[in-house]
PDB file of N, CA and C in Angstrom:
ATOM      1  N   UNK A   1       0.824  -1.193   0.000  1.00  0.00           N
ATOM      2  CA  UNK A   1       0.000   0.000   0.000  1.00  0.00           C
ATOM      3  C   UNK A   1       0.870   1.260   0.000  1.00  0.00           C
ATOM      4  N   UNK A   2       2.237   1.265  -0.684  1.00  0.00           N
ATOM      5  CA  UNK A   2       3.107   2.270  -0.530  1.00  0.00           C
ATOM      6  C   UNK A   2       3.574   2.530  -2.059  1.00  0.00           C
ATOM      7  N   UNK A   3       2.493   3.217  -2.791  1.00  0.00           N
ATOM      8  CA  UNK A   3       2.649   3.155  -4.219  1.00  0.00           C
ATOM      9  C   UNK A   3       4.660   4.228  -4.916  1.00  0.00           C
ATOM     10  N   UNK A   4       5.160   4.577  -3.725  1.00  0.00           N
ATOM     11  CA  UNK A   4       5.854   5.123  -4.281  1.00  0.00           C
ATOM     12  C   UNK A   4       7.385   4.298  -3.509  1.00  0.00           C
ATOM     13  N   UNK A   5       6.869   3.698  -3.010  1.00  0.00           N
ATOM     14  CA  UNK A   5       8.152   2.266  -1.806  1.00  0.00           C
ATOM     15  C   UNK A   5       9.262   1.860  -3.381  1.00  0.00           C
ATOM     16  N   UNK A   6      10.128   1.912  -3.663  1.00  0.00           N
ATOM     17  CA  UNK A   6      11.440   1.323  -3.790  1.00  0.00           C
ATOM     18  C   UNK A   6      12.103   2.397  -4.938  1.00  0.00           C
ATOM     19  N   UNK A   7      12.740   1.874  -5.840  1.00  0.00           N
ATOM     20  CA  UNK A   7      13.999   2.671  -6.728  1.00  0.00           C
ATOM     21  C   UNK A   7      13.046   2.859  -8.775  1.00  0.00           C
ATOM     22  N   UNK A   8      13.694   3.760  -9.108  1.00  0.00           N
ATOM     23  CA  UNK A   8      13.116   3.831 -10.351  1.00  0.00           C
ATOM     24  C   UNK A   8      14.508   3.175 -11.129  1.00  0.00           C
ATOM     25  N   UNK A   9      15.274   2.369 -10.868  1.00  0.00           N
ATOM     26  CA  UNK A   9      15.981   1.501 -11.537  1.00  0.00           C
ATOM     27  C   UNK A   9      15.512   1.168 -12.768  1.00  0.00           C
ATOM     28  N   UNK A  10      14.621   0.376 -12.693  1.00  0.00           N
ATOM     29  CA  UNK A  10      13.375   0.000 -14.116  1.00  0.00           C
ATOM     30  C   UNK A  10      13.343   1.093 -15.065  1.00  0.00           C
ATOM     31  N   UNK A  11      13.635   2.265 -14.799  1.00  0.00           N
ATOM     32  CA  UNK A  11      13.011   3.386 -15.440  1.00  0.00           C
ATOM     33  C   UNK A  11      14.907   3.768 -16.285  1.00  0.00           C
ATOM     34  N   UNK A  12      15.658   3.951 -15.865  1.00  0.00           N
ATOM     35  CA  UNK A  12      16.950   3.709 -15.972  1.00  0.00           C
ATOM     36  C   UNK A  12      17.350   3.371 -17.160  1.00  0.00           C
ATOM     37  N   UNK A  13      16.897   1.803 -17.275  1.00  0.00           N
ATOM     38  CA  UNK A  13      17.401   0.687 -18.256  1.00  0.00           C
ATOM     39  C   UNK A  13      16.960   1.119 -19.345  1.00  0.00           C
ATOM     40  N   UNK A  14      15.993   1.597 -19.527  1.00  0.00           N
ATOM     41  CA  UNK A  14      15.735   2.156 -21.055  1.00  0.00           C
ATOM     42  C   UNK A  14      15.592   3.776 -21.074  1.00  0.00           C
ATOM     43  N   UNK A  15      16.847   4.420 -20.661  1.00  0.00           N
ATOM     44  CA  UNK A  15      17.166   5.744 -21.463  1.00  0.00           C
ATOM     45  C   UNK A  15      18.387   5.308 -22.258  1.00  0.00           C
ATOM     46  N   UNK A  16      18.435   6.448 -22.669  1.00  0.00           N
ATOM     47  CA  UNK A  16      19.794   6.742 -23.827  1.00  0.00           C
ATOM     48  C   UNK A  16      20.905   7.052 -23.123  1.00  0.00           C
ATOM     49  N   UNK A  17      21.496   6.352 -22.255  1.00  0.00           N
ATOM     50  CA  UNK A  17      22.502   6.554 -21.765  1.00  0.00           C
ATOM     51  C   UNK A  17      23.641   5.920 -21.722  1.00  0.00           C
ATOM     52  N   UNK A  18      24.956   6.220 -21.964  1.00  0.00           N
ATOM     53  CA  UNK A  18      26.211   5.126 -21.623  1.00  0.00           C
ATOM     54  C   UNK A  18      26.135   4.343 -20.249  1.00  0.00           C
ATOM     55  N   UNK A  19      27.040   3.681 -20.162  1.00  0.00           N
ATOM     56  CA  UNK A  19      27.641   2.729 -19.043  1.00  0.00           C
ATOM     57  C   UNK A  19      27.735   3.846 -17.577  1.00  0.00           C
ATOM     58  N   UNK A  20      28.421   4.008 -18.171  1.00  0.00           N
ATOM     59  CA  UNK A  20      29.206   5.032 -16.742  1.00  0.00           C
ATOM     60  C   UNK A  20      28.067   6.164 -16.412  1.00  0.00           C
ATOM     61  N   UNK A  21      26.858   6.670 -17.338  1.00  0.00           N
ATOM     62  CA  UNK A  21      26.010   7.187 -16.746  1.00  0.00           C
ATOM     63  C   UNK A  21      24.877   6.557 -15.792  1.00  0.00           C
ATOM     64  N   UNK A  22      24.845   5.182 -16.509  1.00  0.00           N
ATOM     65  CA  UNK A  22      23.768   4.516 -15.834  1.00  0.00           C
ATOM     66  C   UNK A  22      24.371   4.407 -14.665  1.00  0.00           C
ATOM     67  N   UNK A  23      25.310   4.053 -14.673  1.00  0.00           N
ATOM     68  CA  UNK A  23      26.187   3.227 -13.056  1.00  0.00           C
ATOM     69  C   UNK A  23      26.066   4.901 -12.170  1.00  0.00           C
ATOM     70  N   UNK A  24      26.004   6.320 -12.455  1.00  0.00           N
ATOM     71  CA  UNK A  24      26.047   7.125 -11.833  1.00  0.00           C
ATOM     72  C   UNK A  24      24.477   7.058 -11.461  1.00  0.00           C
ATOM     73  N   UNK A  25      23.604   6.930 -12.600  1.00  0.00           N
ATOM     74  CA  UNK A  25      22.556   7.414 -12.130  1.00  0.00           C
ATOM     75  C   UNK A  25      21.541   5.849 -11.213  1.00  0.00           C
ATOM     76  N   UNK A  26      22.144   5.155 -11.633  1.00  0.00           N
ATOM     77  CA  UNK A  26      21.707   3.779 -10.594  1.00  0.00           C
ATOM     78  C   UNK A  26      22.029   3.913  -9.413  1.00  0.00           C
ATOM     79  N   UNK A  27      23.179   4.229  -8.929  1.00  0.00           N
ATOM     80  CA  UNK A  27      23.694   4.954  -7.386  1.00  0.00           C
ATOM     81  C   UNK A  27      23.168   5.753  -7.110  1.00  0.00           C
ATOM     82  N   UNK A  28      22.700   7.076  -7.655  1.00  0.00           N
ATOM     83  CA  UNK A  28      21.743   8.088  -7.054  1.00  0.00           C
ATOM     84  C   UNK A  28      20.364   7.706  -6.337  1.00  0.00           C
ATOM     85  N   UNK A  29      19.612   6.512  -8.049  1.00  0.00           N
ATOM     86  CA  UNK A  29      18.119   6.796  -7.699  1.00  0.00           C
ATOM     87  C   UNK A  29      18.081   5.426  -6.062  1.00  0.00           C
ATOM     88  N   UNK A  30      19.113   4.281  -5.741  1.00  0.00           N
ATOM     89  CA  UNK A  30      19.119   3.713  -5.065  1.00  0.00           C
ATOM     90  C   UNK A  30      19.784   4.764  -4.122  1.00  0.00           C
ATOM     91  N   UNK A  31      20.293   5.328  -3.791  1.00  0.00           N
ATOM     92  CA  UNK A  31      20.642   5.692  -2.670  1.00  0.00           C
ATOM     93  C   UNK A  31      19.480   6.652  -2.104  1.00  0.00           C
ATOM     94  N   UNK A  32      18.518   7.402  -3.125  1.00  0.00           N
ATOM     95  CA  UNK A  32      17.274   8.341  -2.913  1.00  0.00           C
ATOM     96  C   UNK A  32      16.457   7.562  -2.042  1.00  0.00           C
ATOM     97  N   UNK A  33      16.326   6.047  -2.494  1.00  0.00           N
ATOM     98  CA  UNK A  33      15.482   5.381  -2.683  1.00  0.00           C
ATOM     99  C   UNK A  33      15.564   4.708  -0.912  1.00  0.00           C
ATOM    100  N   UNK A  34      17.259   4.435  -0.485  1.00  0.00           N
ATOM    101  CA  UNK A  34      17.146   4.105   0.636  1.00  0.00           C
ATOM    102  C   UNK A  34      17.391   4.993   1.546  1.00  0.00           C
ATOM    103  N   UNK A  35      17.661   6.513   1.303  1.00  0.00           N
ATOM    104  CA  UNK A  35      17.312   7.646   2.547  1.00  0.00           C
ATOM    105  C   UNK A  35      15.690   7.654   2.929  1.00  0.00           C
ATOM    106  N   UNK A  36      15.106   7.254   1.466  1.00  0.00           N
ATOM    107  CA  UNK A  36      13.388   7.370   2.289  1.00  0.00           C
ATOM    108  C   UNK A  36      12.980   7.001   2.883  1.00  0.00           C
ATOM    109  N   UNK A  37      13.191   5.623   2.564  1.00  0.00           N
ATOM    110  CA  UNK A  37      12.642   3.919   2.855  1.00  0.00           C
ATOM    111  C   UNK A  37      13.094   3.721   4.164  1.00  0.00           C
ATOM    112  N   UNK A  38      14.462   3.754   4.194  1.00  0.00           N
ATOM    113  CA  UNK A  38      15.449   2.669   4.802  1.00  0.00           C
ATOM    114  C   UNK A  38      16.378   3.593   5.843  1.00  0.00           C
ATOM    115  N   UNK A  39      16.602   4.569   6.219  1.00  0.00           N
ATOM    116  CA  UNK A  39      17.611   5.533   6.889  1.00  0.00           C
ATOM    117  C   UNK A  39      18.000   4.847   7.793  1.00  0.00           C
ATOM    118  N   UNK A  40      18.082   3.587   7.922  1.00  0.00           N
ATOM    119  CA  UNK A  40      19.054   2.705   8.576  1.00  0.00           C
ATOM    120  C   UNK A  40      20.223   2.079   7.997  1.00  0.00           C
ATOM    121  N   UNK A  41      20.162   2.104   6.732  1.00  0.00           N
ATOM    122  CA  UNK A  41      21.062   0.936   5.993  1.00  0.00           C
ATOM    123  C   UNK A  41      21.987   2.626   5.173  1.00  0.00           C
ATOM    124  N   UNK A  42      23.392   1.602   5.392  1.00  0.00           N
ATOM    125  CA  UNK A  42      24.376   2.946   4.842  1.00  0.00           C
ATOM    126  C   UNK A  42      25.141   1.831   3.245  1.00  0.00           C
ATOM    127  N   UNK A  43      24.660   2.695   2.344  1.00  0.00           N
ATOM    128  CA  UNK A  43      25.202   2.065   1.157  1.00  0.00           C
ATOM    129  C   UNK A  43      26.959   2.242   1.238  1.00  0.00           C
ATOM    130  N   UNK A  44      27.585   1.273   1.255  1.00  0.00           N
ATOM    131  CA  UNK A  44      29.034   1.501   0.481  1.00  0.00           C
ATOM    132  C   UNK A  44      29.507   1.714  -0.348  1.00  0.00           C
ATOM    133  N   UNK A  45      28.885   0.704  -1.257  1.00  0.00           N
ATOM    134  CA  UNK A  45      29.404   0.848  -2.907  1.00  0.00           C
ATOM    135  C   UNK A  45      27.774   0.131  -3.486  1.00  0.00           C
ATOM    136  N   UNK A  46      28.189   0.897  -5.149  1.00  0.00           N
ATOM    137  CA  UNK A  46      27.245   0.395  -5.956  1.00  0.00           C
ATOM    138  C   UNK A  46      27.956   0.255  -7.484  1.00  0.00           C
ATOM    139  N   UNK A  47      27.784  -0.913  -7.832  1.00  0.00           N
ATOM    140  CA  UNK A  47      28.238  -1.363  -9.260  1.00  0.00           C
ATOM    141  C   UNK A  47      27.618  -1.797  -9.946  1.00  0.00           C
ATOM    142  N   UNK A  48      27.546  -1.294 -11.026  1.00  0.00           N
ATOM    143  CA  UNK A  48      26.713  -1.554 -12.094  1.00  0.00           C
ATOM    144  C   UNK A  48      27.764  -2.348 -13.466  1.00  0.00           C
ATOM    145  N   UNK A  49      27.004  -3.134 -13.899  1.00  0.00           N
ATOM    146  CA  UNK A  49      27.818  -3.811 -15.027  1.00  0.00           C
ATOM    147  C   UNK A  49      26.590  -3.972 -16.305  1.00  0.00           C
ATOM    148  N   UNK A  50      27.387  -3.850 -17.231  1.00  0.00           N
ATOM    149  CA  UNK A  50      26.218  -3.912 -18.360  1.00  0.00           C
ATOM    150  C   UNK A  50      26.532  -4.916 -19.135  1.00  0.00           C
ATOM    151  N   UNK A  51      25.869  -5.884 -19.483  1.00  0.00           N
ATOM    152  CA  UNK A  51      25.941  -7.147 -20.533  1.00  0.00           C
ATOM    153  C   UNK A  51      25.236  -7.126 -21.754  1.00  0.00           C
ATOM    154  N   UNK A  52      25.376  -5.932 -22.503  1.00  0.00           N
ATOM    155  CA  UNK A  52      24.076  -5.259 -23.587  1.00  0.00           C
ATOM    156  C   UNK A  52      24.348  -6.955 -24.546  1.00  0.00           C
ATOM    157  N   UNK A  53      25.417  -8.091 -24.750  1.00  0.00           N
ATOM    158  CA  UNK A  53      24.867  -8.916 -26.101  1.00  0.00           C
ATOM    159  C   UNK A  53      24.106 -10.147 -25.035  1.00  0.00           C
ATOM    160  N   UNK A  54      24.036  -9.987 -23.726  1.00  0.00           N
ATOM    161  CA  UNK A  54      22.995 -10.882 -23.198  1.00  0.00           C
ATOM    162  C   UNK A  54      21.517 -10.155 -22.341  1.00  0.00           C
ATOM    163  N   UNK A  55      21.760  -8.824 -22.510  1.00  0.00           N
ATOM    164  CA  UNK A  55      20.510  -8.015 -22.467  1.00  0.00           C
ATOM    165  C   UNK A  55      20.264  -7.775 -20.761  1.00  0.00           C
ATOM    166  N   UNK A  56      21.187  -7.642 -20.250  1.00  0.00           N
ATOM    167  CA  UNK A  56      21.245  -7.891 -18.775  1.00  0.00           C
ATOM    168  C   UNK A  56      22.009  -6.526 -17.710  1.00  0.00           C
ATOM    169  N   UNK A  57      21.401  -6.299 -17.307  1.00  0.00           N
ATOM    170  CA  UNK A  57      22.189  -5.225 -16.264  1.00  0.00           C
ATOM    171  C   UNK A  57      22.443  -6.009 -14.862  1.00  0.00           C
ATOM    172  N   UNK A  58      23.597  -6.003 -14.426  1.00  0.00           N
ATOM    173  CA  UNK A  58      24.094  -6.980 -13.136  1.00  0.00           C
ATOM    174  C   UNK A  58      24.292  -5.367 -12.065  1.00  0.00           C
ATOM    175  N   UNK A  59      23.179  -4.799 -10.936  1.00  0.00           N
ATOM    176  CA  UNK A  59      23.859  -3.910  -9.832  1.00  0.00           C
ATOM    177  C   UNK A  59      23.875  -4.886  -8.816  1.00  0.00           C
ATOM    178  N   UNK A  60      25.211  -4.491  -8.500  1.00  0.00           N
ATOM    179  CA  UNK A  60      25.616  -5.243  -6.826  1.00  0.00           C
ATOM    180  C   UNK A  60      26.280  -3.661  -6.083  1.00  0.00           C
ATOM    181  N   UNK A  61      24.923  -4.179  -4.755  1.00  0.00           N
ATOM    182  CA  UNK A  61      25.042  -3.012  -3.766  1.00  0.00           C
ATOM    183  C   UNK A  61      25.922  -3.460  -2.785  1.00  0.00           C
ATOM    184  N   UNK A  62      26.758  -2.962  -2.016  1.00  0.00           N
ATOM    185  CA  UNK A  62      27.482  -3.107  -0.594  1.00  0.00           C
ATOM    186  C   UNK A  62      26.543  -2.395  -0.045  1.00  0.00           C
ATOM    187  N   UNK A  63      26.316  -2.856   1.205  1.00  0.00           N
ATOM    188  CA  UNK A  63      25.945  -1.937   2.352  1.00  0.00           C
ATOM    189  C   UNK A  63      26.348  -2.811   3.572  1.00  0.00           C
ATOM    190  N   UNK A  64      25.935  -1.822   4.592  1.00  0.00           N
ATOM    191  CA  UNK A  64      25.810  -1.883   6.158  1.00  0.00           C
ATOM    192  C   UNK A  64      24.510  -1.369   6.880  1.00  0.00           C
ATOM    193  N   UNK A  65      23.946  -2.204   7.792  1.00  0.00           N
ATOM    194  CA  UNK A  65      22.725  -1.489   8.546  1.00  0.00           C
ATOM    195  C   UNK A  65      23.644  -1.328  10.069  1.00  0.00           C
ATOM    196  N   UNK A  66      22.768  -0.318  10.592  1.00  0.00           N
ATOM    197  CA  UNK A  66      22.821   0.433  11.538  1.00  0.00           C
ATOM    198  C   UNK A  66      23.155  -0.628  12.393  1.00  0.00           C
ATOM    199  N   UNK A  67      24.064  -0.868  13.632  1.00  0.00           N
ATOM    200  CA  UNK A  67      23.853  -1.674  14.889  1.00  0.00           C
ATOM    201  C   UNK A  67      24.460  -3.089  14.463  1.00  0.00           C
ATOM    202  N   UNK A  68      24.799  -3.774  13.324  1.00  0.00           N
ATOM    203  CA  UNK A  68      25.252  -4.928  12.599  1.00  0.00           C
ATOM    204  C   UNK A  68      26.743  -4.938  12.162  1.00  0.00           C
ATOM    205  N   UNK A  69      27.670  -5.480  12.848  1.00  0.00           N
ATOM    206  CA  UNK A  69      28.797  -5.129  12.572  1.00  0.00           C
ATOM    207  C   UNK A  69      29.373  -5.485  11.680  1.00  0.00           C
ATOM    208  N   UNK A  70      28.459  -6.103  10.325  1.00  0.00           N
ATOM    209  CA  UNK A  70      28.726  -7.175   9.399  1.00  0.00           C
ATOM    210  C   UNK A  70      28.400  -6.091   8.045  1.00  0.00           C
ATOM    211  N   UNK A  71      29.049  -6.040   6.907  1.00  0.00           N
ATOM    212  CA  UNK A  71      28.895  -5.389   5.354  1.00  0.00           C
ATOM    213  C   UNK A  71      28.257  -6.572   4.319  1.00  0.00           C
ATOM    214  N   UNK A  72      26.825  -6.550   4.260  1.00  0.00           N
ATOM    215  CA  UNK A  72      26.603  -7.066   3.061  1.00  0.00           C
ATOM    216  C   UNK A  72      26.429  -6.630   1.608  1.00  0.00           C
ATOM    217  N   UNK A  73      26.192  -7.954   0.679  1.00  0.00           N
ATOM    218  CA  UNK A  73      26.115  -7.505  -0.743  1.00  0.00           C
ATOM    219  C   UNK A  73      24.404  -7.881  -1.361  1.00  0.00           C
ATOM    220  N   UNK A  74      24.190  -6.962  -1.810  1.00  0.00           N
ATOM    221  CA  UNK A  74      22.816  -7.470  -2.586  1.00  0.00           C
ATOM    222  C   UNK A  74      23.384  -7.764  -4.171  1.00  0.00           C
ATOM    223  N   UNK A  75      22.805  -8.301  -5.033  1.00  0.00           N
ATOM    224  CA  UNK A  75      23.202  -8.954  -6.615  1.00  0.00           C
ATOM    225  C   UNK A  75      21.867  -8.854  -6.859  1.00  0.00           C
ATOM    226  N   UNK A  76      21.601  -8.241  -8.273  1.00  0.00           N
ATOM    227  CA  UNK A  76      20.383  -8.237  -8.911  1.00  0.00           C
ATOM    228  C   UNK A  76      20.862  -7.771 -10.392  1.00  0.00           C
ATOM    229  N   UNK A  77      20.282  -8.909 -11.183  1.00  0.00           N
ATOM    230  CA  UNK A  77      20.395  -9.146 -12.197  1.00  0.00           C
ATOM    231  C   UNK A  77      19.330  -8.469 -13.288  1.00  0.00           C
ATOM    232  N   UNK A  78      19.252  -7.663 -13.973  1.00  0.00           N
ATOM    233  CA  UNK A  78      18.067  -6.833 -14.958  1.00  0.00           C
ATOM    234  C   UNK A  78      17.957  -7.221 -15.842  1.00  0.00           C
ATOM    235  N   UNK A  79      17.177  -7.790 -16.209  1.00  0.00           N
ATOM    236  CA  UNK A  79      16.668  -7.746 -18.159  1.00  0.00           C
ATOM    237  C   UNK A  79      16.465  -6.755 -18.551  1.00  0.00           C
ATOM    238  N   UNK A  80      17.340  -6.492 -19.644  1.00  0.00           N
ATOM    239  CA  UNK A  80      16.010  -5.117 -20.874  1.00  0.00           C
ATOM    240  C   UNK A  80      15.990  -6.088 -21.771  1.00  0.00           C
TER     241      UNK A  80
END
């Protein structure tokens, strides 16, 4: 019931943009995305990889939450 809850990632994958813009602008709209949501979890890193002849965007997030003395990774794999 939170029509505006997560990242416009989706929205991303199909502009006209290079590599190195997407990977800038994939770090922005996720990091927007977890000051709203999430102001517990501190992003580290965000990498974006592009596989345009298998049609695939690979972002892997680092983070840390608040109180957890441990750095995890999220992996998510995109189709366009």
């Amino acid at each position: 019931m939170q029509p505006t809850f997560g990242s416009d990632v989706y929205h991303l994958l199909f502009e006209p943009i290079d590599d190195q813009m997407l990977a800038q602008a994939t770090r922005k709209t996720i990091g927007q995305a977890i000051d709203e949501w999430m102001p517990y979890v501190q992003i580290v890193n965000v990498k974006t990889t592009s596989r345009k002849e298998e049609h695939i965007v690979l972002i892997e997030v680092e983070y840390t939450v608040d109180g957890w003395p441990v750095e995890n990774t999220l992996n998510m794999g995109v189709r366009i």
